[in-house]
Protein backbone atom coordinates (compact mmCIF):
# COMPACT_ATOMS: atom_id res chain seq x y z
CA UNK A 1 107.67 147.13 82.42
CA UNK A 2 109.66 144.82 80.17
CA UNK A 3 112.92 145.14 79.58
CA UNK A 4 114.08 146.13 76.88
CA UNK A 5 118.03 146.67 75.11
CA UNK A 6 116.93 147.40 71.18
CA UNK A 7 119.79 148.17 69.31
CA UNK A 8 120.42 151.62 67.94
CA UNK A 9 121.78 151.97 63.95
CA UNK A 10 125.47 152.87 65.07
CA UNK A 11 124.94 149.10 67.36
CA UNK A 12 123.32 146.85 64.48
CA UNK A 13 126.21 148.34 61.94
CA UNK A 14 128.84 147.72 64.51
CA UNK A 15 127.38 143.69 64.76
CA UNK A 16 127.14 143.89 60.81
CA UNK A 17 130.62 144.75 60.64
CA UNK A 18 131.85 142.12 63.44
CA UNK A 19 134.33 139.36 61.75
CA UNK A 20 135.16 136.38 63.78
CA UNK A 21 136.54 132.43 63.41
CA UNK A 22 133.64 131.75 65.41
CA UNK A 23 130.49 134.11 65.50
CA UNK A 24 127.21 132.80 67.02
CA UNK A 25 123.84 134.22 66.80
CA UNK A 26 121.21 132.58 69.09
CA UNK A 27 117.58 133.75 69.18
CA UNK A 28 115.53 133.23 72.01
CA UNK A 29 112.18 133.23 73.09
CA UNK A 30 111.89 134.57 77.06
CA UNK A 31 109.42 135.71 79.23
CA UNK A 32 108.82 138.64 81.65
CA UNK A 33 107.61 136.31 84.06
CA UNK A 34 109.86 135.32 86.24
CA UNK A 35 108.62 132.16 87.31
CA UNK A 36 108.64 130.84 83.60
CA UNK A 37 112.06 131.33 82.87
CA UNK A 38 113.30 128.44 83.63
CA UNK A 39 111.85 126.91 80.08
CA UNK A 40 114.25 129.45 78.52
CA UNK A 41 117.15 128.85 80.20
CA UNK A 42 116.80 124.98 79.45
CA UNK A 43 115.66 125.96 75.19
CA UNK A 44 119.17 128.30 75.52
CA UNK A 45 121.30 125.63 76.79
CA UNK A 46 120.13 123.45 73.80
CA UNK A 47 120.77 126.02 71.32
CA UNK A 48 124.41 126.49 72.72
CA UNK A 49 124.98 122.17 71.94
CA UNK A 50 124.07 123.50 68.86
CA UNK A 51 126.44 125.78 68.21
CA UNK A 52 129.02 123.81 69.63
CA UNK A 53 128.21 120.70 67.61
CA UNK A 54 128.31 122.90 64.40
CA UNK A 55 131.84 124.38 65.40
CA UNK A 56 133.43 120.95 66.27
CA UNK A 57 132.31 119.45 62.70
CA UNK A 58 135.03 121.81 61.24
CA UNK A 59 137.66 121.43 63.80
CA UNK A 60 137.15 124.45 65.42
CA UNK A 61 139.96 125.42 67.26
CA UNK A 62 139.33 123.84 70.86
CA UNK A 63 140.48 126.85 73.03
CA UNK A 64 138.63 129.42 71.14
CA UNK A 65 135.75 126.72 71.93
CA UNK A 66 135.75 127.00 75.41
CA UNK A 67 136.55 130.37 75.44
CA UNK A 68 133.32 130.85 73.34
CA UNK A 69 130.95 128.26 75.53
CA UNK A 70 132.33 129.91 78.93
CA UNK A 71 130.77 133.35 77.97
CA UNK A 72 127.65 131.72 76.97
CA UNK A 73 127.94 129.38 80.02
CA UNK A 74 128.14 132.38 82.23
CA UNK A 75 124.98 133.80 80.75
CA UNK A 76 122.99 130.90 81.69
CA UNK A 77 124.12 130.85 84.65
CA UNK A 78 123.63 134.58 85.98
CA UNK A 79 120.30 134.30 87.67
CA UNK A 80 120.20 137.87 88.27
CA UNK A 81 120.25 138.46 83.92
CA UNK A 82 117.44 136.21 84.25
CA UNK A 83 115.50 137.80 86.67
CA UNK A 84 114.53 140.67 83.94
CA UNK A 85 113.53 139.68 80.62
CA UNK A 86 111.51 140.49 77.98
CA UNK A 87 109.32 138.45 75.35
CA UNK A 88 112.56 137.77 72.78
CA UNK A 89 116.53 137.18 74.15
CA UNK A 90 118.83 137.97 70.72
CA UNK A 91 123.02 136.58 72.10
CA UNK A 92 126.00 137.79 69.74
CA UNK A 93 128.87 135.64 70.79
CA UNK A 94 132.56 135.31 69.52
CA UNK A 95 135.74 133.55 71.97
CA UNK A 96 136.48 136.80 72.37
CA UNK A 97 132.95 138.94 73.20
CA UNK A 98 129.04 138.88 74.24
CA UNK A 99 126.38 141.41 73.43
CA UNK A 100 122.64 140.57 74.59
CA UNK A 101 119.87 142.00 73.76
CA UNK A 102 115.91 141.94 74.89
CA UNK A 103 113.33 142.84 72.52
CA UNK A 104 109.44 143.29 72.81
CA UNK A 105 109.15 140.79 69.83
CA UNK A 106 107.73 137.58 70.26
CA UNK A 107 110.87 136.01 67.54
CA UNK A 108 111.45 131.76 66.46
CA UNK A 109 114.19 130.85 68.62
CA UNK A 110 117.01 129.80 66.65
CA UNK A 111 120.86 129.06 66.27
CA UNK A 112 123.31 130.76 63.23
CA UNK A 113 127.07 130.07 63.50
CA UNK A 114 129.29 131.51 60.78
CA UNK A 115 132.35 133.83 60.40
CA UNK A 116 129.70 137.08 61.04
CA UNK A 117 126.47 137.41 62.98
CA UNK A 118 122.96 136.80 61.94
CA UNK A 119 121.14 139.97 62.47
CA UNK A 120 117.94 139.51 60.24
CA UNK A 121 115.72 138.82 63.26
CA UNK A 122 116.61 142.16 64.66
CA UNK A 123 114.61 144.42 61.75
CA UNK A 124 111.52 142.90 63.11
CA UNK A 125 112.06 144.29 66.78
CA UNK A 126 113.12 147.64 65.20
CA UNK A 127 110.39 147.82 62.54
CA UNK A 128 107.29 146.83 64.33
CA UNK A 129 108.39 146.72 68.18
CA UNK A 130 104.80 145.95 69.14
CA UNK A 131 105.34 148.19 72.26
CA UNK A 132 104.49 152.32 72.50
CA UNK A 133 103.86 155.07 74.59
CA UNK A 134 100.54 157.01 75.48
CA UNK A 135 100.88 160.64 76.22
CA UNK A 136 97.05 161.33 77.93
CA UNK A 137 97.22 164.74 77.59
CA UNK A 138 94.09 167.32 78.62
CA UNK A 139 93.97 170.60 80.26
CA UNK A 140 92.96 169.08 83.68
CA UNK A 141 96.04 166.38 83.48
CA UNK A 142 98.89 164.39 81.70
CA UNK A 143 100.54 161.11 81.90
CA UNK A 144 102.37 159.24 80.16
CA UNK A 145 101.59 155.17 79.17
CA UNK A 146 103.67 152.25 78.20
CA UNK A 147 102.15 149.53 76.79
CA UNK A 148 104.00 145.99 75.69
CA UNK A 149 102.97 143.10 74.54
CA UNK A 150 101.54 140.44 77.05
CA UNK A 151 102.11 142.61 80.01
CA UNK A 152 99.75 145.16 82.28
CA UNK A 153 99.95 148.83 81.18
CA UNK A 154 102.28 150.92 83.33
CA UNK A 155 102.53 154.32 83.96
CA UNK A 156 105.61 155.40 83.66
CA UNK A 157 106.52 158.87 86.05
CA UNK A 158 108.12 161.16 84.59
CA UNK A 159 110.15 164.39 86.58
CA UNK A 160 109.45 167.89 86.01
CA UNK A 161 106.01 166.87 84.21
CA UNK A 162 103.59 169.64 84.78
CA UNK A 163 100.34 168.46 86.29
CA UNK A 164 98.03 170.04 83.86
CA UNK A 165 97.50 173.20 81.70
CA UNK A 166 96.24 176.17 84.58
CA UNK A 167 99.85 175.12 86.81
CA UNK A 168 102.08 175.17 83.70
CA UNK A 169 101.36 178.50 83.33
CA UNK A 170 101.64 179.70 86.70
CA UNK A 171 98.26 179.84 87.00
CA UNK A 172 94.58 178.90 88.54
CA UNK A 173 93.35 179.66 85.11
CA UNK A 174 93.96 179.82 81.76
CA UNK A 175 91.25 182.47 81.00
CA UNK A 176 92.86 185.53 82.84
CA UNK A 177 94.87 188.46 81.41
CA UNK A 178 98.76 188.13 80.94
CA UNK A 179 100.51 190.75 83.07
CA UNK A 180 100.86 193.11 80.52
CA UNK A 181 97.28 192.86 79.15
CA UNK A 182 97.92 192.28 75.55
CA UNK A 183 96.30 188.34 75.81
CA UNK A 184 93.00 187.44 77.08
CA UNK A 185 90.45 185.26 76.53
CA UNK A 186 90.75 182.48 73.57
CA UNK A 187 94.14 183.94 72.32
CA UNK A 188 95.49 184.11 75.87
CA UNK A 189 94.31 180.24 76.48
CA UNK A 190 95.79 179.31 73.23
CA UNK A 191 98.94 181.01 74.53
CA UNK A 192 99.33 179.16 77.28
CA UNK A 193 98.01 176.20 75.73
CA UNK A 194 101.21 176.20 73.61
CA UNK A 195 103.45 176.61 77.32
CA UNK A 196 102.03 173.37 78.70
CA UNK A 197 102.77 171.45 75.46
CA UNK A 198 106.45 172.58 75.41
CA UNK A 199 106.36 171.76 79.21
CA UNK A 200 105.43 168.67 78.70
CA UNK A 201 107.68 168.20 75.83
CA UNK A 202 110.89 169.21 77.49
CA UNK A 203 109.70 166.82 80.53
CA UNK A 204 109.66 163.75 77.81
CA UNK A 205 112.74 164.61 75.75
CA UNK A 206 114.65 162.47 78.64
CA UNK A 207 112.89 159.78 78.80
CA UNK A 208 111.82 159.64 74.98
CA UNK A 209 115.75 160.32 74.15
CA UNK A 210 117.47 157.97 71.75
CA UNK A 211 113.99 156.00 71.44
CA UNK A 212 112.30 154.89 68.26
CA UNK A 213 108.97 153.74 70.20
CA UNK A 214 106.20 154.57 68.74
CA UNK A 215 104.15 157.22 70.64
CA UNK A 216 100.48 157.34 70.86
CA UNK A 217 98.59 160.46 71.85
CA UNK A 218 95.05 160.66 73.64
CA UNK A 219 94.10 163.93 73.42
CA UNK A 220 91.18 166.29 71.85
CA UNK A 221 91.03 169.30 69.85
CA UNK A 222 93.69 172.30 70.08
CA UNK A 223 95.95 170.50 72.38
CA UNK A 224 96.23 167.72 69.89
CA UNK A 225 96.75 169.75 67.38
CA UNK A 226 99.79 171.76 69.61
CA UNK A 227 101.29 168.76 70.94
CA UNK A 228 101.93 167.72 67.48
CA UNK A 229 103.10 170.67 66.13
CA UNK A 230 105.72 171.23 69.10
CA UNK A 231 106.38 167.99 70.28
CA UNK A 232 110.24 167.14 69.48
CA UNK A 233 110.09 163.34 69.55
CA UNK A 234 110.10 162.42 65.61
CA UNK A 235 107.91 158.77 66.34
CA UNK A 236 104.55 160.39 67.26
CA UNK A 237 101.47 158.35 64.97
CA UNK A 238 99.78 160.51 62.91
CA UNK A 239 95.93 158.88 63.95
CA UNK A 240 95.64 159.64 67.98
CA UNK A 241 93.14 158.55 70.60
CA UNK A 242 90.20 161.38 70.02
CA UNK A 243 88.47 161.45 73.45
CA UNK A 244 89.15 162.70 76.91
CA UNK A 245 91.99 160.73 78.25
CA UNK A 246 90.58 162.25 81.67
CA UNK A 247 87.99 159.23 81.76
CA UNK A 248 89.65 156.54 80.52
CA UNK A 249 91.81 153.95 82.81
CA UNK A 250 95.80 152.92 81.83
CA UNK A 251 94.17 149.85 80.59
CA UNK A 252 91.46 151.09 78.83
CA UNK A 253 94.62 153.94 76.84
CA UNK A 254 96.23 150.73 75.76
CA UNK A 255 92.96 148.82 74.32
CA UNK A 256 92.13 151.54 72.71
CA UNK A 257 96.00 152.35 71.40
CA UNK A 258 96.43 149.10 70.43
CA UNK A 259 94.21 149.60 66.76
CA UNK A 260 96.53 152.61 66.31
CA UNK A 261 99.71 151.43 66.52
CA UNK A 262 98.31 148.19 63.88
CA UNK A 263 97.02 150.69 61.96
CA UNK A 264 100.20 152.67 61.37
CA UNK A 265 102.14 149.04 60.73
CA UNK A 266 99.54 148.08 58.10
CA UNK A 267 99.63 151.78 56.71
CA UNK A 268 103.47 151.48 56.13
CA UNK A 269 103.88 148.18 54.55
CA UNK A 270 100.58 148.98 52.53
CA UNK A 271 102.67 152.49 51.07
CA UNK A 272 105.52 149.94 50.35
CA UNK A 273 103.26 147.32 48.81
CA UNK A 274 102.08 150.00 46.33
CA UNK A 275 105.83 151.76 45.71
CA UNK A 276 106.56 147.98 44.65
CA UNK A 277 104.02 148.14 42.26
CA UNK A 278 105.27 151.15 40.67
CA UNK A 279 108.62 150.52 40.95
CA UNK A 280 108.17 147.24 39.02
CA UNK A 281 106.93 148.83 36.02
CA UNK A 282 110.04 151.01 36.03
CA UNK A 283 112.34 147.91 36.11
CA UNK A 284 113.18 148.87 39.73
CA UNK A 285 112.33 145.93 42.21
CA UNK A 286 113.61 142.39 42.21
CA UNK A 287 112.23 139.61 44.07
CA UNK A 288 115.15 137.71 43.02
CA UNK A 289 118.26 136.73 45.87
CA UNK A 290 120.79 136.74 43.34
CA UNK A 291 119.81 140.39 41.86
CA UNK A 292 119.22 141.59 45.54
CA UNK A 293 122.79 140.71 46.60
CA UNK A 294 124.67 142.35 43.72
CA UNK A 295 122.42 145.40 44.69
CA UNK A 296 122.86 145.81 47.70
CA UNK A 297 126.57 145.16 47.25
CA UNK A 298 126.60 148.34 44.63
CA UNK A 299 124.29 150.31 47.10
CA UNK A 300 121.49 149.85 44.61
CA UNK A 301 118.35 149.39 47.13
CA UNK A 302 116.28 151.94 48.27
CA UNK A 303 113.80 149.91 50.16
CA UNK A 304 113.93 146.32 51.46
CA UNK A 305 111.78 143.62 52.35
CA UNK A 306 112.82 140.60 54.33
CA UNK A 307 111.39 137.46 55.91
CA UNK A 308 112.88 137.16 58.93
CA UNK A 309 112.44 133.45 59.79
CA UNK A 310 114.18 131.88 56.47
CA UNK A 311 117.14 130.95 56.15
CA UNK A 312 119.27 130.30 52.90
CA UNK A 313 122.52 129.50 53.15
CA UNK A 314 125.41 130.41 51.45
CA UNK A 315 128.09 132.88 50.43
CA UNK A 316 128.07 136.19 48.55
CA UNK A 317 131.26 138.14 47.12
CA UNK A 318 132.56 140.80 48.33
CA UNK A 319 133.50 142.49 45.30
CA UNK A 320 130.64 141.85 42.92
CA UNK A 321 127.95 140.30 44.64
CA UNK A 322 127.85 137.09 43.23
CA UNK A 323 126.02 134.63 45.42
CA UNK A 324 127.16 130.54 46.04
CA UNK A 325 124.25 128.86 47.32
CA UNK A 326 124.95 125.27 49.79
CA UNK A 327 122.87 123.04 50.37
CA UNK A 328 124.46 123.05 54.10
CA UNK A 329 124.04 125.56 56.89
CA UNK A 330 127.20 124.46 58.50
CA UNK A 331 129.33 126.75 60.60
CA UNK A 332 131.11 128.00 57.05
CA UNK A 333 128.42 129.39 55.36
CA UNK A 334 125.75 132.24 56.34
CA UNK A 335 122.48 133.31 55.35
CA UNK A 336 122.48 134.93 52.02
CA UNK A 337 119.82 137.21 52.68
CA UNK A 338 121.00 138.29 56.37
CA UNK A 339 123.97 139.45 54.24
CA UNK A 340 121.70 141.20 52.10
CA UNK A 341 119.94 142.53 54.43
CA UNK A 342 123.86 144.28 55.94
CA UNK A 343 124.44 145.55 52.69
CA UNK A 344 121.76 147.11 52.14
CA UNK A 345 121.33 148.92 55.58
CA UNK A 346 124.89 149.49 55.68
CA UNK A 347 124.25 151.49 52.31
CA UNK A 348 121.48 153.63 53.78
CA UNK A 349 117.85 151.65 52.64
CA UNK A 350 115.29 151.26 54.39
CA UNK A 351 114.82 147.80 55.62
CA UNK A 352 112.02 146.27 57.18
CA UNK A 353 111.54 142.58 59.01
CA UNK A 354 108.19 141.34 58.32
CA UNK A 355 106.53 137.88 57.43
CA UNK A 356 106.85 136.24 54.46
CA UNK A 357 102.99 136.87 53.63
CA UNK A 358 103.88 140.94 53.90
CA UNK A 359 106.48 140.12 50.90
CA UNK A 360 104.91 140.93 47.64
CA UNK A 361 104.66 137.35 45.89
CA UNK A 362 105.58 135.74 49.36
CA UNK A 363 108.89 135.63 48.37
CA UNK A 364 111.41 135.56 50.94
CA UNK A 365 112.94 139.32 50.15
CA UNK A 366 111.40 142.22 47.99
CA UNK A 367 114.07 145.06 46.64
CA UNK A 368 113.08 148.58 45.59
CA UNK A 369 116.02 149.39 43.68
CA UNK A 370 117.44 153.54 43.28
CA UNK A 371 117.70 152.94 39.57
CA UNK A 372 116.40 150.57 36.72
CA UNK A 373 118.33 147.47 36.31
């Protein structure tokens, strides 16, 4: 089980928000293997030279220094932290705080020091977190799946799950009367049919809670059709696994949920792609930094697309959204389109991390706007 801290919206507008003298974002590739983290620990302590190298070129003030490079220090140095990891390590540090977090995502380890953190990195582990769950769900039995990225499936227990459809119910079988005779036969089934699923819904709610993972159901017929209509969890995929789940192994769930969950990726950016399109011959996209920042600074974007590797430095204004661009990444300025990328989320878009090849034109940001511009 990896594992994992992804950061919920009220978190990621809280780290937007964060101002600091010194505010470092380091991005880190890990490993759930125990064995092989020593590679990261050695790739972190490099990044944190880094950062201190950058903050000493401007005369950073040299308590605040070691006040910042003891908490990071002290990270690299907890061997318990280190003992459970995941495939990406994402450190927010400031003299004066640290906030970790493990994601699924396989991200480019990096370094950003400015006067706010970098958080573009972070869309990519909240829009595509390349893990799920698999609710196997038949009459005769139900579990329920995780599957992540490099690692085994595991089933995952889960209290008060009922054990299949007859039990649910109270009963050997789903084909007798109800006590006071009104149900029988296929309406009586479908009946309690629908009691399993909201069994087996109230047993995921805690689990499932607060979650965005995507969930993946392997079921057939009315039961799919009833756990999707009841189910409470808003991240169910619309395409499910359409054969018994009885015969088929955790392993064999997770091969075959694997075309699923890439399925409903491409699916979204595809509907984007195309709103793009449209959009464009309504004067309502931009591919353009400059136009993206004094959008997003008016709460002008609907929808954004960003590449989260890139990096261009700079400043924008707070007041109209002009952008400076540097030709420096120094410890003063920030990346443009991180900044962008606050704005716009801050504002209420919907913002998605992707590749630059998923950007329409292979830009490094694509804007649908609310309005013409």
């Amino acid at each position: 089980m990896l594992h994992l801290d992804i950061p919920t919206r009220n978190e990621f507008s809280r780290l937007a928000d964060k101002r600091s003298d010194g505010a470092v974002s380091i991005y880190l590739k890990t490993t759930p293997v125990t064995e092989n983290v020593p590679a990261s620990r050695i790739e972190l302590k490099n990044l944190i030279r880094e950062a201190q190298t950058q903050l000493e070129e401007i005369d950073f003030d040299k308590r605040r220094l070691d006040a910042l490079l003891d908490g990071l220090n002290d990270l690299l140095d907890d061997d318990e932290f280190w003992r459970f990891q995941a495939n990406s390590l994402a450190i927010f540090a400031t003299p004066d705080s640290i906030r970790t977090y493990r994601l699924a995502n396989d991200l480019s380890s990096m370094v950003q020091v400015s006067d706010r953190f970098h958080l573009k990195p972070l869309f990519r582990a909240i829009t595509f977190p390349h893990s799920a769950f698999i609710l196997a769900l038949s009459e005769n039995a139900v579990r329920l799946v995780e599957m992540n990225a490099d690692l085994p499936a595991e089933e995952i227990k889960v209290p008060a799950m009922p054990k299949d459809a007859a039990s649910a119910a109270g009963k050997s079988t789903l084909n007798d009367r109800t006590f006071s005779g009104r149900i029988h036969g296929s309406e009586g089934q479908n009946v309690r049919l629908e009691q399993y699923v909201r069994k087996v819904d109230a047993a995921l709610r805690p689990i499932l809670a607060g979650r965005e993972t995507p969930l993946v159901l392997a079921a057939t017929g009315r039961l799919a059709e009833l756990f999707k209509q009841f189910s409470s969890y808003n991240n169910v995929l619309g395409e499910t696994i359409s054969e018994s789940p009885d015969r088929l192994t955790a392993a064999e769930l997770v091969a075959r949920a694997r075309p699923v969950l890439d399925a409903a990726y491409a699916e979204q950016i595809a509907e984007i792609r195309a709103l793009f399109e449209r959009r464009t011959g309504e004067r309502r996209t931009t591919t353009d930094i400059s136009d993206a920042a004094r959008a997003a600074t008016f709460g002008a974007v609907q929808t954004l697309l960003v590449d989260i590797d890139s990096v261009t430095a700079g400043f924008i204004d707070d007041e109209t959204g002009a952008v400076t661009f540097v030709d420096t990444d120094d410890a003063k300025a920030y990346g443009v389109v991180d900044q962008i990328t606050a704005r716009a989320f801050a504002s209420g878009a919907t913002v998605l991390g992707v590749r630059r090849e998923d950007i329409p034109g292979g830009n490094e940001l694509a804007a649908i706007l609310r309005y013409p511009h």
